[in-house]
C-alpha atoms as a PDB file:
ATOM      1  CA  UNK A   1      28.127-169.961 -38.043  1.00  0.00           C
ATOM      2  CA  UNK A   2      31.362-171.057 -37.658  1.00  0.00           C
ATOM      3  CA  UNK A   3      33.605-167.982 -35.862  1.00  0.00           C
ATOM      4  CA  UNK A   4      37.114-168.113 -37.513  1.00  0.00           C
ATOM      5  CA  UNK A   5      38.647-164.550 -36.141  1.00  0.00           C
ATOM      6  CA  UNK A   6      38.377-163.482 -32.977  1.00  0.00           C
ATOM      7  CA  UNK A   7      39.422-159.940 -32.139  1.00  0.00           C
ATOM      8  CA  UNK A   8      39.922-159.901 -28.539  1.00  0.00           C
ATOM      9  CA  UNK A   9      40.183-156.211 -26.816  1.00  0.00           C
ATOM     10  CA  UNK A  10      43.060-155.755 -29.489  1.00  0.00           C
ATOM     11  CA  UNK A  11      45.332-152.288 -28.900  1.00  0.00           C
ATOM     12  CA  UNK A  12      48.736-151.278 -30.415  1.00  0.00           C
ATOM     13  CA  UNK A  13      50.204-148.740 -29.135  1.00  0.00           C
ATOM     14  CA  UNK A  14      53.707-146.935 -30.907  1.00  0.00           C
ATOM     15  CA  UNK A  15      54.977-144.781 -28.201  1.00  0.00           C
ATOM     16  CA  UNK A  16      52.453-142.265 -26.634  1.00  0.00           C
ATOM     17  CA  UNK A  17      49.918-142.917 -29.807  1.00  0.00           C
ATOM     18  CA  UNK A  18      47.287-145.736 -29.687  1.00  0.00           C
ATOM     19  CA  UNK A  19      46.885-146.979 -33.139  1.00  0.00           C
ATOM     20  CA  UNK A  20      44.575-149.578 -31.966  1.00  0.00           C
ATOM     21  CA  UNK A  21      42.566-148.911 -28.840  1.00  0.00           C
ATOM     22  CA  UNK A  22      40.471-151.820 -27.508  1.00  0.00           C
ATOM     23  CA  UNK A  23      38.900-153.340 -30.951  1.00  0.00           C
ATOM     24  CA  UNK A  24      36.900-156.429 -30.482  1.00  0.00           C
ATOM     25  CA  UNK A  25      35.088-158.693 -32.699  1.00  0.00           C
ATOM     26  CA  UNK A  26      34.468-162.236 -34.845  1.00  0.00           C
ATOM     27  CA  UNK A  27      34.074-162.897 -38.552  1.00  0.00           C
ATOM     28  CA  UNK A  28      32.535-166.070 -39.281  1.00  0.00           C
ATOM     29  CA  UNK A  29      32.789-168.575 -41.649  1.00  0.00           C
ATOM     30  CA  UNK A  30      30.822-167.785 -45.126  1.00  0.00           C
ATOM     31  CA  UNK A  31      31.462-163.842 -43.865  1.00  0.00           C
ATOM     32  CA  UNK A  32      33.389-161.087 -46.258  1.00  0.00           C
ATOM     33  CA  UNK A  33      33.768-158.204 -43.969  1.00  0.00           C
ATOM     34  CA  UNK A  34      34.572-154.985 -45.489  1.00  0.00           C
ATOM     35  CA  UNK A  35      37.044-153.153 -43.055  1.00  0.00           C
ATOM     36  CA  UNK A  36      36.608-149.363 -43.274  1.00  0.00           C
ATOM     37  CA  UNK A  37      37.898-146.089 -42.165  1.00  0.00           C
ATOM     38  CA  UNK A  38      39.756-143.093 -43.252  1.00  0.00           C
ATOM     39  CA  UNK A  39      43.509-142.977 -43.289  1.00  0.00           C
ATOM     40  CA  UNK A  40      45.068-143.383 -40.524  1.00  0.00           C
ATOM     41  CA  UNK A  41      41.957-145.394 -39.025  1.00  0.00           C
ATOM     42  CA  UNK A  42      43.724-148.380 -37.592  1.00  0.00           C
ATOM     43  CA  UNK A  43      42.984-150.706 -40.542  1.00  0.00           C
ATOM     44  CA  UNK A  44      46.263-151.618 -41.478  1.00  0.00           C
ATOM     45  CA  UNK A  45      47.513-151.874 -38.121  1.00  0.00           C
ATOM     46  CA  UNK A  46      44.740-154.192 -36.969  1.00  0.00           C
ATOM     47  CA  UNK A  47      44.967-156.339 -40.121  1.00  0.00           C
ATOM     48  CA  UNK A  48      48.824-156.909 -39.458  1.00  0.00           C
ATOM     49  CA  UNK A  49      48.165-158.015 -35.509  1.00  0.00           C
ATOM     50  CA  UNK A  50      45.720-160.495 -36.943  1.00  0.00           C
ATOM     51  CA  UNK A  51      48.442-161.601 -39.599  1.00  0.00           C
ATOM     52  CA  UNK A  52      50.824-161.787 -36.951  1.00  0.00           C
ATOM     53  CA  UNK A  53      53.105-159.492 -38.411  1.00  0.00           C
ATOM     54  CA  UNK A  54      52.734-156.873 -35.891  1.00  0.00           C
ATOM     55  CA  UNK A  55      52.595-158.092 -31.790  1.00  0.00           C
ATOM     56  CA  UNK A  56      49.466-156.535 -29.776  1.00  0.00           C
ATOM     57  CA  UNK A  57      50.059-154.056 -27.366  1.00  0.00           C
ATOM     58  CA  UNK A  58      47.213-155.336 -25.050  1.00  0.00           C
ATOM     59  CA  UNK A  59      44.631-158.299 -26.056  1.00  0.00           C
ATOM     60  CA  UNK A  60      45.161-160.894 -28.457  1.00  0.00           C
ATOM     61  CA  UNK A  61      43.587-162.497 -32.006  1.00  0.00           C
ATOM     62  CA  UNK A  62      42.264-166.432 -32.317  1.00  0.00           C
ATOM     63  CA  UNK A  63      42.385-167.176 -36.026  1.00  0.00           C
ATOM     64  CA  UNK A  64      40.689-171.010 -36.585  1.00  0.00           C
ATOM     65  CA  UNK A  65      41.603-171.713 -32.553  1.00  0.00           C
ATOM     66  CA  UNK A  66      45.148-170.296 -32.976  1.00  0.00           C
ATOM     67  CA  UNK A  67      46.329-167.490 -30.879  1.00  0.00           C
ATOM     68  CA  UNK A  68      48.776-164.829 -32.497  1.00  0.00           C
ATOM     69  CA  UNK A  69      50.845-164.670 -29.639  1.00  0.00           C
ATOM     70  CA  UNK A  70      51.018-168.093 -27.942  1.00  0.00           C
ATOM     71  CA  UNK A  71      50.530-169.588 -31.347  1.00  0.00           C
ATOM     72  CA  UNK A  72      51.647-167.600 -34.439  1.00  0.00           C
ATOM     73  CA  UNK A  73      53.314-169.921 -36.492  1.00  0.00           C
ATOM     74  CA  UNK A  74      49.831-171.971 -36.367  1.00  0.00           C
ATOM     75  CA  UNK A  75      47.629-168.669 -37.426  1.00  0.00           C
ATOM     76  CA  UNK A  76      50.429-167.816 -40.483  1.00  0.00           C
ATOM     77  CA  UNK A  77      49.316-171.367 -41.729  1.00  0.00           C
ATOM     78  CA  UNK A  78      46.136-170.833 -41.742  1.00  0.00           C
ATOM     79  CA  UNK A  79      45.628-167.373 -43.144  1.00  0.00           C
ATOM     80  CA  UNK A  80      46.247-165.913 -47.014  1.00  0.00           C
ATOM     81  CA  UNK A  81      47.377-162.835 -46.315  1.00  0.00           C
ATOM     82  CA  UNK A  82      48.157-159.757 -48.749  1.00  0.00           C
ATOM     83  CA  UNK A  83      49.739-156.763 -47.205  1.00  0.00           C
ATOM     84  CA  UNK A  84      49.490-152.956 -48.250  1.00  0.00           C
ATOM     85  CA  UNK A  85      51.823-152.276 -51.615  1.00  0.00           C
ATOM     86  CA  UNK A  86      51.611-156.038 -52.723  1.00  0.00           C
ATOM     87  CA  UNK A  87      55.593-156.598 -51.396  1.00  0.00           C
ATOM     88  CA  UNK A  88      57.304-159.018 -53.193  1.00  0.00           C
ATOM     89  CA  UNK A  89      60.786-160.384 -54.238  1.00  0.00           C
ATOM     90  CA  UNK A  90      61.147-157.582 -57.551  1.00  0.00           C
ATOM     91  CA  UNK A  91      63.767-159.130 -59.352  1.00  0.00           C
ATOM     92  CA  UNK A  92      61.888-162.607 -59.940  1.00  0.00           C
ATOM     93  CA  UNK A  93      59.973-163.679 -62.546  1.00  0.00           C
ATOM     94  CA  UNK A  94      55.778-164.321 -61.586  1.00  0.00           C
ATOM     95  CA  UNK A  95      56.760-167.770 -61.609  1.00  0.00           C
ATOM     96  CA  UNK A  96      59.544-168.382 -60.018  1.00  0.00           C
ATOM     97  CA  UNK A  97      58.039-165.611 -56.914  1.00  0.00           C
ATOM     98  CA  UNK A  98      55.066-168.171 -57.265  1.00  0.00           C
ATOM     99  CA  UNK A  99      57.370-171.184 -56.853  1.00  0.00           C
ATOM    100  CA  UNK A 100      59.165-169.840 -54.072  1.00  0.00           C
ATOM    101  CA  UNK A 101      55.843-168.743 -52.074  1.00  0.00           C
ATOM    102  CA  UNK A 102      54.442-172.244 -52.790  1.00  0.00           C
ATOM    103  CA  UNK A 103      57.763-173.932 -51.443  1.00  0.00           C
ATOM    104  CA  UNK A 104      58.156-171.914 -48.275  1.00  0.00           C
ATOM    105  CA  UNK A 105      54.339-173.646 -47.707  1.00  0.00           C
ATOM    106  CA  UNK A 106      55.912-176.809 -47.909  1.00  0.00           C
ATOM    107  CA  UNK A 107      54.122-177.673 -51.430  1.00  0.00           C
ATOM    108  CA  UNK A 108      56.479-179.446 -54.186  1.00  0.00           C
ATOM    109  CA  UNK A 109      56.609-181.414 -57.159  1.00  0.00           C
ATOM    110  CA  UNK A 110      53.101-181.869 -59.169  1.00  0.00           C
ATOM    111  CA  UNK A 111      50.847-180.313 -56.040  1.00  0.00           C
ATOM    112  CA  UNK A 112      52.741-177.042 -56.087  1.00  0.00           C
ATOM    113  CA  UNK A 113      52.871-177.056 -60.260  1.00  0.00           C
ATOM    114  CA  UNK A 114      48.998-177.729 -59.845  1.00  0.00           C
ATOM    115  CA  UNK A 115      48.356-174.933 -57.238  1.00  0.00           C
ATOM    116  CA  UNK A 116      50.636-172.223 -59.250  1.00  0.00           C
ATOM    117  CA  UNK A 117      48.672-173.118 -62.452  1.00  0.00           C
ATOM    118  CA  UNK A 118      45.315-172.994 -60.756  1.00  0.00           C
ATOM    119  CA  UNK A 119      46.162-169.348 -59.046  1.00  0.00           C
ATOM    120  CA  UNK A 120      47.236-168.098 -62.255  1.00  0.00           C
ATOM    121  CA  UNK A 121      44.390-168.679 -63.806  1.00  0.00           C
ATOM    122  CA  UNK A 122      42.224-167.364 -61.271  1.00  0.00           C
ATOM    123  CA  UNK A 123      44.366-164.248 -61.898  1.00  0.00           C
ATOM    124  CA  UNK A 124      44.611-164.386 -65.155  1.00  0.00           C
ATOM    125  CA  UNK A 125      48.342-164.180 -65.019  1.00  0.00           C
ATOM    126  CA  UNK A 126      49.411-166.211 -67.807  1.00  0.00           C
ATOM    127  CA  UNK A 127      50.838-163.626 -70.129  1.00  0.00           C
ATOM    128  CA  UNK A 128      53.371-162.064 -67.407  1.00  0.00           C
ATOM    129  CA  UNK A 129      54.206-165.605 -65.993  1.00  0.00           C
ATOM    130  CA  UNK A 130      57.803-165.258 -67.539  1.00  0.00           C
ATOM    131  CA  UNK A 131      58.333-161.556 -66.497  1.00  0.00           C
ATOM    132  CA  UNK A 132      60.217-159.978 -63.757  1.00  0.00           C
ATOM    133  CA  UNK A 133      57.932-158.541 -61.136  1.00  0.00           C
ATOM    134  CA  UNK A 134      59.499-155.127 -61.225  1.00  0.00           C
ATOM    135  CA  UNK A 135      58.351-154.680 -65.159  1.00  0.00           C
ATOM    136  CA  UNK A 136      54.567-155.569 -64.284  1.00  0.00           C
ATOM    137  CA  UNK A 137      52.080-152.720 -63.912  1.00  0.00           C
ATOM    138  CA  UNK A 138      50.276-151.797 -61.032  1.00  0.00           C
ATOM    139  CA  UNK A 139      47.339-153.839 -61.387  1.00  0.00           C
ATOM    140  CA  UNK A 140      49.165-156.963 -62.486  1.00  0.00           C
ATOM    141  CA  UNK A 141      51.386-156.914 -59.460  1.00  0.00           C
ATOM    142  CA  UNK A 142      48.388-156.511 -56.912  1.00  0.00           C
ATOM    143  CA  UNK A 143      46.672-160.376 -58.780  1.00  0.00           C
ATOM    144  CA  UNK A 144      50.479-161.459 -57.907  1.00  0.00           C
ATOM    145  CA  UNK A 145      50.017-160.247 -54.608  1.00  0.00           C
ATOM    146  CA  UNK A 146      46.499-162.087 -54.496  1.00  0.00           C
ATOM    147  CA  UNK A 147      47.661-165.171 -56.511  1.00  0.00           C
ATOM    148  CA  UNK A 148      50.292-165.919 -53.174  1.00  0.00           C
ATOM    149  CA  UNK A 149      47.817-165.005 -50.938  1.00  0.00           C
ATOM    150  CA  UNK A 150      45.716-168.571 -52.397  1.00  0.00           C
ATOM    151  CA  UNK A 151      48.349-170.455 -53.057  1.00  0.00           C
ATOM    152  CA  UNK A 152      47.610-172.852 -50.089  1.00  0.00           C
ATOM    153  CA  UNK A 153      43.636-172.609 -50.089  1.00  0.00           C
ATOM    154  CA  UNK A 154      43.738-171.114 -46.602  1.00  0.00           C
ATOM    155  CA  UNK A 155      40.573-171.067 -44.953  1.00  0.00           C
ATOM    156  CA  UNK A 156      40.857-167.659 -43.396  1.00  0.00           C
ATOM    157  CA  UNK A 157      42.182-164.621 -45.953  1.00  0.00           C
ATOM    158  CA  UNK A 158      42.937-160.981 -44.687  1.00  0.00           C
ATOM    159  CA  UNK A 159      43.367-158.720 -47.967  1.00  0.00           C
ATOM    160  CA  UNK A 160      44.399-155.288 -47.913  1.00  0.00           C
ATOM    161  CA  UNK A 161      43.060-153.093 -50.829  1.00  0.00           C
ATOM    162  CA  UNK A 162      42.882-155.681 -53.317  1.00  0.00           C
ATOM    163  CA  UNK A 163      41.575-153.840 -55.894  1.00  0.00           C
ATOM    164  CA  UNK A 164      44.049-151.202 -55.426  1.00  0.00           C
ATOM    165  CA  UNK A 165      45.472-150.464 -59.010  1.00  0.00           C
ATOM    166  CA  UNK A 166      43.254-152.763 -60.960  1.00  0.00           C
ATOM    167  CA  UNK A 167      40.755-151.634 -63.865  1.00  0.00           C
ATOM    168  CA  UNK A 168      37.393-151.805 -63.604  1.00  0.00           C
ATOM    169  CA  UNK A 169      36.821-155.185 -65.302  1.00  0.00           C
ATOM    170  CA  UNK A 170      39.576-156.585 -63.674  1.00  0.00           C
ATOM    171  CA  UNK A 171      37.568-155.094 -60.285  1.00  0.00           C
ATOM    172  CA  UNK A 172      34.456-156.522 -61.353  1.00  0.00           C
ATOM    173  CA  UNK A 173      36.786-160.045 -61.922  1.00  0.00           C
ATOM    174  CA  UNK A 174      38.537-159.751 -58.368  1.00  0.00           C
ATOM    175  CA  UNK A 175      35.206-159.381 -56.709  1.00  0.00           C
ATOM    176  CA  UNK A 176      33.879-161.992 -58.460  1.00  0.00           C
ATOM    177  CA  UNK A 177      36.881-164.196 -57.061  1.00  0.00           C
ATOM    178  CA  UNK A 178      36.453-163.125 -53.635  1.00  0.00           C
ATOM    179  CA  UNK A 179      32.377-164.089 -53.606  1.00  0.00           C
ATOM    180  CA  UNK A 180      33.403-167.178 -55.372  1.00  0.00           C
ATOM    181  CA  UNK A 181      35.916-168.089 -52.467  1.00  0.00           C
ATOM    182  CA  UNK A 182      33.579-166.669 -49.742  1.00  0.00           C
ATOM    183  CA  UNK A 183      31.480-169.854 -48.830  1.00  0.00           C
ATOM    184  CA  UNK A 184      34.060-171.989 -47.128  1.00  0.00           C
ATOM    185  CA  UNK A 185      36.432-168.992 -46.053  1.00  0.00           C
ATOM    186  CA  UNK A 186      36.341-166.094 -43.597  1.00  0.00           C
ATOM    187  CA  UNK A 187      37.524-162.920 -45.685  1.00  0.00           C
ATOM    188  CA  UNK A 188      38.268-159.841 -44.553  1.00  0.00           C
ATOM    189  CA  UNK A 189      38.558-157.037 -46.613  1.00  0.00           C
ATOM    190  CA  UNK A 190      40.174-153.276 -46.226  1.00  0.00           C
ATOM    191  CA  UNK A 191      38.621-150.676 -48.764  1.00  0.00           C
ATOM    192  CA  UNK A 192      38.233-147.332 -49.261  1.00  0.00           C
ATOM    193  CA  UNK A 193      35.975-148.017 -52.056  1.00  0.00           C
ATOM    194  CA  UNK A 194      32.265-147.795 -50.400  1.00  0.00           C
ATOM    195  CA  UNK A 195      30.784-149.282 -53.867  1.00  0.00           C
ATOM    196  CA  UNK A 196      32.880-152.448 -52.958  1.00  0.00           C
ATOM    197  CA  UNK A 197      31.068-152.899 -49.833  1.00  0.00           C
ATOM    198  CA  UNK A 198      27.814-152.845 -51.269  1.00  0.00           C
ATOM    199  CA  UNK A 199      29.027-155.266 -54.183  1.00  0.00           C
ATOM    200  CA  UNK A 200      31.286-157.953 -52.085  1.00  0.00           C
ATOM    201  CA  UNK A 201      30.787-157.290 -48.473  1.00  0.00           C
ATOM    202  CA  UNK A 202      27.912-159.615 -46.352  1.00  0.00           C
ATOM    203  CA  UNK A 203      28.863-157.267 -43.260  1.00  0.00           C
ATOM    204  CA  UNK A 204      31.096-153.596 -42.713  1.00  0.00           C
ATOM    205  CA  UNK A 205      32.844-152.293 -40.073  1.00  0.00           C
ATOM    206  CA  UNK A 206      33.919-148.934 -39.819  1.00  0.00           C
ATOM    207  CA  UNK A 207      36.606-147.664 -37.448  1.00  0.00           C
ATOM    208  CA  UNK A 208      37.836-144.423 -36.401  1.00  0.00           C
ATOM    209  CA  UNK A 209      40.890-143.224 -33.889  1.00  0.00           C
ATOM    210  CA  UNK A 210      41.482-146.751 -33.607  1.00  0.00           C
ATOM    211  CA  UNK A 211      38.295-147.345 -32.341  1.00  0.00           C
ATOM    212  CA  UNK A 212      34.841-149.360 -33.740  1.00  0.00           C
ATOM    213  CA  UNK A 213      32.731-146.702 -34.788  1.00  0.00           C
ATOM    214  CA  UNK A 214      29.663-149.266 -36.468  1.00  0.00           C
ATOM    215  CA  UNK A 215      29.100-153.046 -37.392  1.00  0.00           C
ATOM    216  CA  UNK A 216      26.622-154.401 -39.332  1.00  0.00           C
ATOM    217  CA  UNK A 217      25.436-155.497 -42.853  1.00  0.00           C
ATOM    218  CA  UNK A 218      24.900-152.251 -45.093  1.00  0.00           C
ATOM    219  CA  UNK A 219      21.679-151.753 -44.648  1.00  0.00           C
ATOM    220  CA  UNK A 220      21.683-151.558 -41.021  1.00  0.00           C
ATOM    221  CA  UNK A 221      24.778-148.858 -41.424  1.00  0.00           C
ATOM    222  CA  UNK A 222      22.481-146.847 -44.180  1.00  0.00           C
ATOM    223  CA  UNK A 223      19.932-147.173 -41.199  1.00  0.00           C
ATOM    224  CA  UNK A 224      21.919-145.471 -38.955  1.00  0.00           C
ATOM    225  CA  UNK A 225      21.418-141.922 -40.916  1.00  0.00           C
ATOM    226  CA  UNK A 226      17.795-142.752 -42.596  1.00  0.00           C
ATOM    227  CA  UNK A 227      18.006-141.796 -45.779  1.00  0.00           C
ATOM    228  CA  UNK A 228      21.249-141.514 -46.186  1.00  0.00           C
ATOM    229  CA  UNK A 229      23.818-143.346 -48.583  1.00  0.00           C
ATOM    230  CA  UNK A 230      26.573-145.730 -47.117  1.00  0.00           C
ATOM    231  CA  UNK A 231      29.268-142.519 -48.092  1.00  0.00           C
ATOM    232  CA  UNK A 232      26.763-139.967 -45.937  1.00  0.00           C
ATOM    233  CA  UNK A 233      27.175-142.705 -43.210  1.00  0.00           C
ATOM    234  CA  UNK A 234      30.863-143.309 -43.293  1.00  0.00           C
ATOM    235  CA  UNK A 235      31.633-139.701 -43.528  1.00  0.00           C
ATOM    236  CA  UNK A 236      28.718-138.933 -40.191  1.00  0.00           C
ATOM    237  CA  UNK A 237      30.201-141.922 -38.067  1.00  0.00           C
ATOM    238  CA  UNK A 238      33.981-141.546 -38.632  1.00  0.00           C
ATOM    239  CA  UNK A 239      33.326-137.422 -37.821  1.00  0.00           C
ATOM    240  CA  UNK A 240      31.456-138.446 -34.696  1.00  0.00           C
ATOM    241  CA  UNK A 241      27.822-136.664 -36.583  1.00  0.00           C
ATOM    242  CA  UNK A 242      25.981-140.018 -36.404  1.00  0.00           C
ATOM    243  CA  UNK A 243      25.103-142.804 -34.012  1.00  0.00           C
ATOM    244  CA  UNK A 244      28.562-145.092 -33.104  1.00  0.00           C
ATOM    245  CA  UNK A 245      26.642-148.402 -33.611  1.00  0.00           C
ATOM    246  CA  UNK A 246      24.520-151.186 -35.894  1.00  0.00           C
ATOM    247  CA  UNK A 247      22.853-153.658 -34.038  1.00  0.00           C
END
C-alpha cells in the first residue's frame, strides 16, 4: 500500500510537559485509523503537528511526500482537516462559510458552486444552507465542520471527533461517508467512541502519556487481553494492566 502519513519520532513538548513523546508511524492509502486514548492522551496534539497547525518539538510528519516543517504549505493542500469544536467564522451563513473555505482553496466560479453543492449533500445540509452558523445545533455545525474539511477532495483527511454531537442516524450516515471516502484516501480518525472503531476503523491505535501504547486491526488489540472486549483492552493498555503492543 501506498504510505501517505508518516509519523517520524514526533514529540511536543509545552514547557517541562511532553505532550507528545517520540510517536512514530504510517497510515496508508485505503487505511481509516481510529486514533485512541483517554483525555489528555496526546491525540489532539499529534493530530495538529500532522495538520501543521502546531510545530514539532523534535521529529517531523511526511503527509503525500510533504514535510510539515520544510514544507507546510504543501501538506495544508493536501490534507482535509477538521479540528476539535468544529471552529468556524459564526456570524456567516453555511453558504457563504462554504464559499469562503472553497475560495481560500483557490476554487471559483461553476467548480466551487459544484463542490459546495456536492458537500452539502453529502452532509445533508440543505435546509440550514441560508442560516448563520451560530443558530445551527451541535450536530449540524460538526457536518459544516466536515463539509469544509471535503471541499477540495483531499487525498489525506485528519478528523477530530466527527461524530461528536451528531444523532445516531446521522452517526450511522457519517460513518457511512467516511467508508465511502476510504478507498482512495488515508483517514485518520480521533474517537472516544470504541463502537466506532469496530464499525469504521481498518486499524486502531491507542496512545497513552503521549506515548503508543498498541497498533493493530481490532482483533489483534482484543487479542492482546484474550477474551476481552476492545473497552477491557483500552482501559488494560492505557492503565499499563496489559501488553503495550499488536503485532
Amino acid at each position: 500500500m501506498t504510505v501517505m502519513v508518516e509519523i517520524d519520532r514526533l514529540s511536543k513538548s509545552f514547557g517541562d510537559f511532553r505532550a507528545v513523546d517520540n510517536i512514530s508511524l504510517t497510515v496508508s492509502k485505503g487505511e481509516i485509523l481510529g486514533f485512541l486514548g483517554p483525555n489528555g492522551a496526546g491525540k489532539t496534539t499529534t493530530m495538529r503537528m500532522v495538520a501543521g497547525f502546531l510545530s514539532p518539538t523534535a521529529g517531523t510528519v511526511r503527509v503525500c511526500g510533504h514535510d510539515v516543517i520544510t514544507d507546510p504549505t504543501a501538506v495544508k493542500r493536501v490534507i482535509g482537516y477538521l479540528p476539535e469544536g468544529s471552529p468556524s467564522y459564526d456570524d456567516m451563513s453555511v453558504r457563504a462559510f462554504l464559499k469562503f473555505i472553497a475560495e481560500i482553496r483557490g476554487f471559483t466560479g461553476a467548480d466551487r458552486d459544484a463542490r459546495i453543492a456536492r458537500a452539502a449533500k453529502r452532509l445533508d445540509l440543505g435546509d440550514v444552507m441560508e442560516r448563520p452558523i451560530d443558530v445551527l445545533s451541535k450536530g449540524y455545525r460538526r457536518r459544516v465542520g466536515l463539509a469544509q474539511s471535503i471541499l477540495h477532495d483531499p487525498p489525506v483527511l485528519i478528523l477530530d471527533e466527527p461524530t461528536d454531537g451528531l444523532d445516531p442516524n446521522q452517526k450511522h450516515e457519517v460513518r457511512g461517508l467516511i467508508a465511502e471516502m476510504a478507498a482512495e484516501k488515508a483517514i485518520v480518525v480521533s474517537t472516544h467512541i470504541l463502537e466506532e472503531v469496530e464499525a469504521v476503523c481498518t486499524r486502531a491505535v491507542i496512545i497513552g502519556r503521549g506515548k503508543v501504547l498498541a497498533d493493530g486491526t481490532a482483533a489483534q488489540l482484543r487479542a492482546l487481553v484474550p477474551g476481552g472486549s476492545l473497552d477491557d483492552v483500552f482501559r488494560l493498555v492505557t492503565t499499563g494492566a496489559a501488553p503495550q503492543a499488536a503485532e
